[in-house]
C-alpha atoms as a PDB file:
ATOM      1  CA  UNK A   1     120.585  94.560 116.603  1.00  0.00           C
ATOM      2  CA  UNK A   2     122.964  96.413 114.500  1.00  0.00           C
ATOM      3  CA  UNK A   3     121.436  98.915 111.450  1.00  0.00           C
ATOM      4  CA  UNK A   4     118.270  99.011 112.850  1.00  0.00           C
ATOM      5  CA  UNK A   5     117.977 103.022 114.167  1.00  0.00           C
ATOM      6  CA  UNK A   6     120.404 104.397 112.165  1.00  0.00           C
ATOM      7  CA  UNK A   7     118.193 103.479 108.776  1.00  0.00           C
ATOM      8  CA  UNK A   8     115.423 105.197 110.658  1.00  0.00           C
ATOM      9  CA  UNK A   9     116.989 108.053 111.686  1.00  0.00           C
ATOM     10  CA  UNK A  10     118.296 108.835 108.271  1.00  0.00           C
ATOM     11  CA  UNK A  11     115.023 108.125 106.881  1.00  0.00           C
ATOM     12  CA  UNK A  12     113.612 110.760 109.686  1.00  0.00           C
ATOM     13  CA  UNK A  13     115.974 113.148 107.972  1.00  0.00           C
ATOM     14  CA  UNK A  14     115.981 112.312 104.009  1.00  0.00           C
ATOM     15  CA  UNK A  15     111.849 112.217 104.192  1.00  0.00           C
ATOM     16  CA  UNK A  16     111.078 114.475 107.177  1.00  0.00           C
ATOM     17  CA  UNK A  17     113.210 117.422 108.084  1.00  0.00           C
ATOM     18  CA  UNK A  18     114.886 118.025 104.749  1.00  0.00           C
ATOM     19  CA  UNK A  19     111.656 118.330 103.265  1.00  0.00           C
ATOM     20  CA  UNK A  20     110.929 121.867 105.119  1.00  0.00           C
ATOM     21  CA  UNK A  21     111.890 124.881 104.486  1.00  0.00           C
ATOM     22  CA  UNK A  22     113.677 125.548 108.070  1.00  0.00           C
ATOM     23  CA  UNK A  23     114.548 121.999 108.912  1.00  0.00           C
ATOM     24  CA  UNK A  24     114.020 120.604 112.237  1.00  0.00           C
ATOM     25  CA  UNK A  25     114.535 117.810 115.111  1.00  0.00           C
ATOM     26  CA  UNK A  26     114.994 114.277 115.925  1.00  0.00           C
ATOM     27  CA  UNK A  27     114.563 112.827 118.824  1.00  0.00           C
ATOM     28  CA  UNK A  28     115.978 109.049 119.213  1.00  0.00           C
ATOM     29  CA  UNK A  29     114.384 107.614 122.750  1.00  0.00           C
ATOM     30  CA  UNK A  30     115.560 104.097 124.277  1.00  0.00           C
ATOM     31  CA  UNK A  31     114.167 103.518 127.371  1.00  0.00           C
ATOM     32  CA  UNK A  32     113.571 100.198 129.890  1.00  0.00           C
ATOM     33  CA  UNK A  33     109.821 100.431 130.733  1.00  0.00           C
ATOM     34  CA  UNK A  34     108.516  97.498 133.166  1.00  0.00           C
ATOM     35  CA  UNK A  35     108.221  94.308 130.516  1.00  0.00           C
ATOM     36  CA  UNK A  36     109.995  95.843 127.485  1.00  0.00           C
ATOM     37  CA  UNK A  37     112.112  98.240 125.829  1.00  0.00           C
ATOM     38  CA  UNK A  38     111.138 101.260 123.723  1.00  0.00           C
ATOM     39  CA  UNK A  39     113.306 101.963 120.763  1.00  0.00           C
ATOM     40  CA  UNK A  40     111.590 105.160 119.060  1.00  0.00           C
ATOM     41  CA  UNK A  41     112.748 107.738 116.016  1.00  0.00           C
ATOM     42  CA  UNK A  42     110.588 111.130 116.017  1.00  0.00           C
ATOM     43  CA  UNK A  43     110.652 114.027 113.815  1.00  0.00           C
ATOM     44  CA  UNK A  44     108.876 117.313 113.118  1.00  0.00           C
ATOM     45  CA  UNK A  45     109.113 117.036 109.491  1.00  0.00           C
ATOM     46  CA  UNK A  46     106.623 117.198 106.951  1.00  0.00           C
ATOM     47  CA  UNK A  47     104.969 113.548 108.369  1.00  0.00           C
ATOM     48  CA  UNK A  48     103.361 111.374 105.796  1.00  0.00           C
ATOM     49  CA  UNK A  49     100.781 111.766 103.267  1.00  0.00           C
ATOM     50  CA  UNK A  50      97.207 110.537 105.041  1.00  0.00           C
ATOM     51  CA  UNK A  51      96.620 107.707 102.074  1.00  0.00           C
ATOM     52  CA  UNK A  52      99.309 105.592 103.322  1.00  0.00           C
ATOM     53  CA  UNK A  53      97.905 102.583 104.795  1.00  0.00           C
ATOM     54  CA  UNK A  54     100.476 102.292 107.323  1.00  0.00           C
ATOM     55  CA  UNK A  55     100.819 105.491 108.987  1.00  0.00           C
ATOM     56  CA  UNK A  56      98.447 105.868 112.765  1.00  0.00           C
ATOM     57  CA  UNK A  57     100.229 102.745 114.271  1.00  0.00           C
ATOM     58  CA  UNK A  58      99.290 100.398 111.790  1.00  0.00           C
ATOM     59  CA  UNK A  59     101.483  97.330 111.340  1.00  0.00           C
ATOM     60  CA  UNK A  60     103.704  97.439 108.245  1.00  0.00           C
ATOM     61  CA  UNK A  61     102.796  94.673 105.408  1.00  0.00           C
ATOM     62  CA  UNK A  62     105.130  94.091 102.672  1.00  0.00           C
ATOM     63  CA  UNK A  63     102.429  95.349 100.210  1.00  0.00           C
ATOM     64  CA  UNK A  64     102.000  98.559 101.458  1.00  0.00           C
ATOM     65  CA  UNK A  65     104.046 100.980  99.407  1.00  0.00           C
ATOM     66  CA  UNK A  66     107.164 101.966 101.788  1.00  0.00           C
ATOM     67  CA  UNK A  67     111.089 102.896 101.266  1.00  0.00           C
ATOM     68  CA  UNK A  68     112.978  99.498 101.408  1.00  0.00           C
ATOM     69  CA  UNK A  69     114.218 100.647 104.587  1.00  0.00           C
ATOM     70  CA  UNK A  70     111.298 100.258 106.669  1.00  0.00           C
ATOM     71  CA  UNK A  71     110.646  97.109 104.740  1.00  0.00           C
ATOM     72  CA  UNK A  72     114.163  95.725 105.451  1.00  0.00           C
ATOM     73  CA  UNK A  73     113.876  96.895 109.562  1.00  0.00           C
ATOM     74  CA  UNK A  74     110.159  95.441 109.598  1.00  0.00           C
ATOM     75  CA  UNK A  75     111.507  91.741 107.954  1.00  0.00           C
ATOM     76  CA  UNK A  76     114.704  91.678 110.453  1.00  0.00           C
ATOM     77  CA  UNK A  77     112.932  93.017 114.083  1.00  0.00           C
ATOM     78  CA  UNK A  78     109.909  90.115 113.048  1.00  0.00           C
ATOM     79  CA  UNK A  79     112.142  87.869 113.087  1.00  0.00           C
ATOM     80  CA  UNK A  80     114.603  88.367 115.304  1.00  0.00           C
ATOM     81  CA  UNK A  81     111.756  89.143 118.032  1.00  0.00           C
ATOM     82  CA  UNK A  82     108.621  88.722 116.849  1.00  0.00           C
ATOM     83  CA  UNK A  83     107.694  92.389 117.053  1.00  0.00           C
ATOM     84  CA  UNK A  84     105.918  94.914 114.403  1.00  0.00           C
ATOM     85  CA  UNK A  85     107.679  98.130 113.394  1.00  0.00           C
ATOM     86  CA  UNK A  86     105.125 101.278 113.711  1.00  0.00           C
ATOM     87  CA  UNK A  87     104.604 104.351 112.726  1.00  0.00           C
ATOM     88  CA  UNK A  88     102.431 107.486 113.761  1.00  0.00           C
ATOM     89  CA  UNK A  89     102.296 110.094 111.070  1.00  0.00           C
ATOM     90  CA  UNK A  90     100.697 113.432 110.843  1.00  0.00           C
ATOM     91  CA  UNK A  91     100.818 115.380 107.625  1.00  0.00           C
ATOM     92  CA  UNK A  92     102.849 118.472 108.135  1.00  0.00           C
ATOM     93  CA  UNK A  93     103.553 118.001 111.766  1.00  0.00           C
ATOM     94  CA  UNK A  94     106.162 114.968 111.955  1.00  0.00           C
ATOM     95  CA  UNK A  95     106.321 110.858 112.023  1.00  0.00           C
ATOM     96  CA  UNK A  96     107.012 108.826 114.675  1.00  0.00           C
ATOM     97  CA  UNK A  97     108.521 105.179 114.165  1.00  0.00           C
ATOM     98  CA  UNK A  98     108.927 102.654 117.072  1.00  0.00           C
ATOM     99  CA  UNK A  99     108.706  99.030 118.120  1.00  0.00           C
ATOM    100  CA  UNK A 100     109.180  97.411 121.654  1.00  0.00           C
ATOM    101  CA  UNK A 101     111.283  94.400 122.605  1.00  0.00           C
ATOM    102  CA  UNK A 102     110.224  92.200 125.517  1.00  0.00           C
ATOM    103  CA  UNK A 103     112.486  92.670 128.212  1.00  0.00           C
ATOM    104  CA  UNK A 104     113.641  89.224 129.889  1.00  0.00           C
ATOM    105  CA  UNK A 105     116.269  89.250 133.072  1.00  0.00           C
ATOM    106  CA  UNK A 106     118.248  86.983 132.931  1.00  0.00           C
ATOM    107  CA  UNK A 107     119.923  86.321 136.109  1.00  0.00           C
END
Protein backbone atom coordinates (compact mmCIF):
# COMPACT_ATOMS: atom_id res chain seq x y z
CA UNK A 1 0.00 0.00 0.00
CA UNK A 2 1.55 3.18 -1.02
CA UNK A 3 2.75 5.89 2.00
CA UNK A 4 2.70 3.46 4.47
CA UNK A 5 6.80 3.00 5.39
CA UNK A 6 7.94 6.01 4.17
CA UNK A 7 5.71 8.05 7.01
CA UNK A 8 7.39 5.68 9.40
CA UNK A 9 10.65 5.93 8.40
CA UNK A 10 10.62 9.67 8.49
CA UNK A 11 8.98 9.56 11.72
CA UNK A 12 12.03 7.05 12.83
CA UNK A 13 14.19 9.98 11.85
CA UNK A 14 12.25 13.39 12.86
CA UNK A 15 11.50 11.66 16.55
CA UNK A 16 14.35 9.15 16.91
CA UNK A 17 17.76 9.74 15.47
CA UNK A 18 17.66 13.51 15.15
CA UNK A 19 16.95 13.71 18.64
CA UNK A 20 20.69 12.50 19.66
CA UNK A 21 23.51 14.07 19.78
CA UNK A 22 25.49 11.63 17.20
CA UNK A 23 22.54 10.45 15.20
CA UNK A 24 22.10 6.96 14.27
CA UNK A 25 20.39 3.97 12.15
CA UNK A 26 17.39 2.66 10.54
CA UNK A 27 16.79 -0.43 9.64
CA UNK A 28 13.59 -1.04 7.23
CA UNK A 29 12.99 -5.13 7.19
CA UNK A 30 10.32 -6.81 4.70
CA UNK A 31 10.43 -10.25 4.85
CA UNK A 32 7.93 -13.44 3.72
CA UNK A 33 7.75 -15.55 6.93
CA UNK A 34 5.46 -18.85 6.58
CA UNK A 35 1.64 -17.24 6.83
CA UNK A 36 2.52 -13.51 6.58
CA UNK A 37 4.66 -10.73 5.80
CA UNK A 38 6.72 -8.55 8.15
CA UNK A 39 6.90 -4.92 7.29
CA UNK A 40 9.12 -3.35 10.24
CA UNK A 41 10.87 0.37 10.83
CA UNK A 42 13.68 0.28 13.70
CA UNK A 43 15.78 2.90 15.10
CA UNK A 44 18.36 3.56 17.81
CA UNK A 45 17.09 6.86 18.66
CA UNK A 46 16.08 8.27 21.77
CA UNK A 47 12.76 5.60 21.86
CA UNK A 48 9.69 6.88 23.56
CA UNK A 49 8.88 8.28 26.81
CA UNK A 50 7.61 5.09 29.18
CA UNK A 51 3.99 6.96 29.90
CA UNK A 52 2.83 6.39 26.49
CA UNK A 53 0.18 3.91 26.51
CA UNK A 54 1.08 2.52 23.30
CA UNK A 55 4.64 1.81 23.31
CA UNK A 56 5.67 -2.41 24.39
CA UNK A 57 3.48 -3.76 21.46
CA UNK A 58 0.39 -2.36 22.47
CA UNK A 59 -2.25 -1.78 19.80
CA UNK A 60 -2.65 1.87 18.78
CA UNK A 61 -6.24 3.52 19.76
CA UNK A 62 -7.17 6.74 18.34
CA UNK A 63 -7.17 8.22 21.91
CA UNK A 64 -3.86 7.61 22.76
CA UNK A 65 -1.82 10.73 22.18
CA UNK A 66 0.34 9.95 18.85
CA UNK A 67 1.75 12.07 15.69
CA UNK A 68 -1.08 11.94 13.02
CA UNK A 69 1.14 9.77 11.19
CA UNK A 70 0.87 6.72 13.10
CA UNK A 71 -2.77 7.56 13.46
CA UNK A 72 -3.25 7.93 9.67
CA UNK A 73 -1.01 4.36 8.95
CA UNK A 74 -3.02 2.63 11.94
CA UNK A 75 -6.74 3.85 10.24
CA UNK A 76 -5.52 2.77 6.53
CA UNK A 77 -3.52 -0.90 7.36
CA UNK A 78 -7.07 -1.69 9.67
CA UNK A 79 -8.79 -1.37 7.03
CA UNK A 80 -7.25 -2.35 4.22
CA UNK A 81 -6.22 -5.71 6.16
CA UNK A 82 -7.51 -5.90 9.28
CA UNK A 83 -4.16 -5.66 11.03
CA UNK A 84 -2.86 -3.40 14.15
CA UNK A 85 0.18 -1.16 13.72
CA UNK A 86 2.79 -1.74 16.78
CA UNK A 87 5.31 -0.40 18.38
CA UNK A 88 8.18 -1.49 20.87
CA UNK A 89 9.83 1.44 22.53
CA UNK A 90 12.63 1.75 24.95
CA UNK A 91 13.55 5.11 26.36
CA UNK A 92 16.96 6.06 25.17
CA UNK A 93 17.69 2.94 23.27
CA UNK A 94 15.35 3.10 20.02
CA UNK A 95 11.53 2.24 18.77
CA UNK A 96 10.50 -0.32 16.76
CA UNK A 97 7.19 -0.07 14.58
CA UNK A 98 5.72 -3.07 12.63
CA UNK A 99 2.58 -4.86 11.54
CA UNK A 100 2.16 -8.22 9.57
CA UNK A 101 -0.03 -8.92 6.55
CA UNK A 102 -1.44 -12.41 6.02
CA UNK A 103 0.17 -13.91 3.23
CA UNK A 104 -2.38 -15.72 0.74
CA UNK A 105 -0.98 -17.61 -2.65
CA UNK A 106 -2.81 -17.22 -5.01
CA UNK A 107 -2.22 -19.61 -7.71
Amino acid sequence: MPLTIQPLVENAIRHGILQKELGGSVKINIQKLKSYILISVEDNGVGMKKNQDFIKGKKIKEKDRVGVGLVNIRRRILREYGIELQIESIEGKGTKVYFEILYVLNI
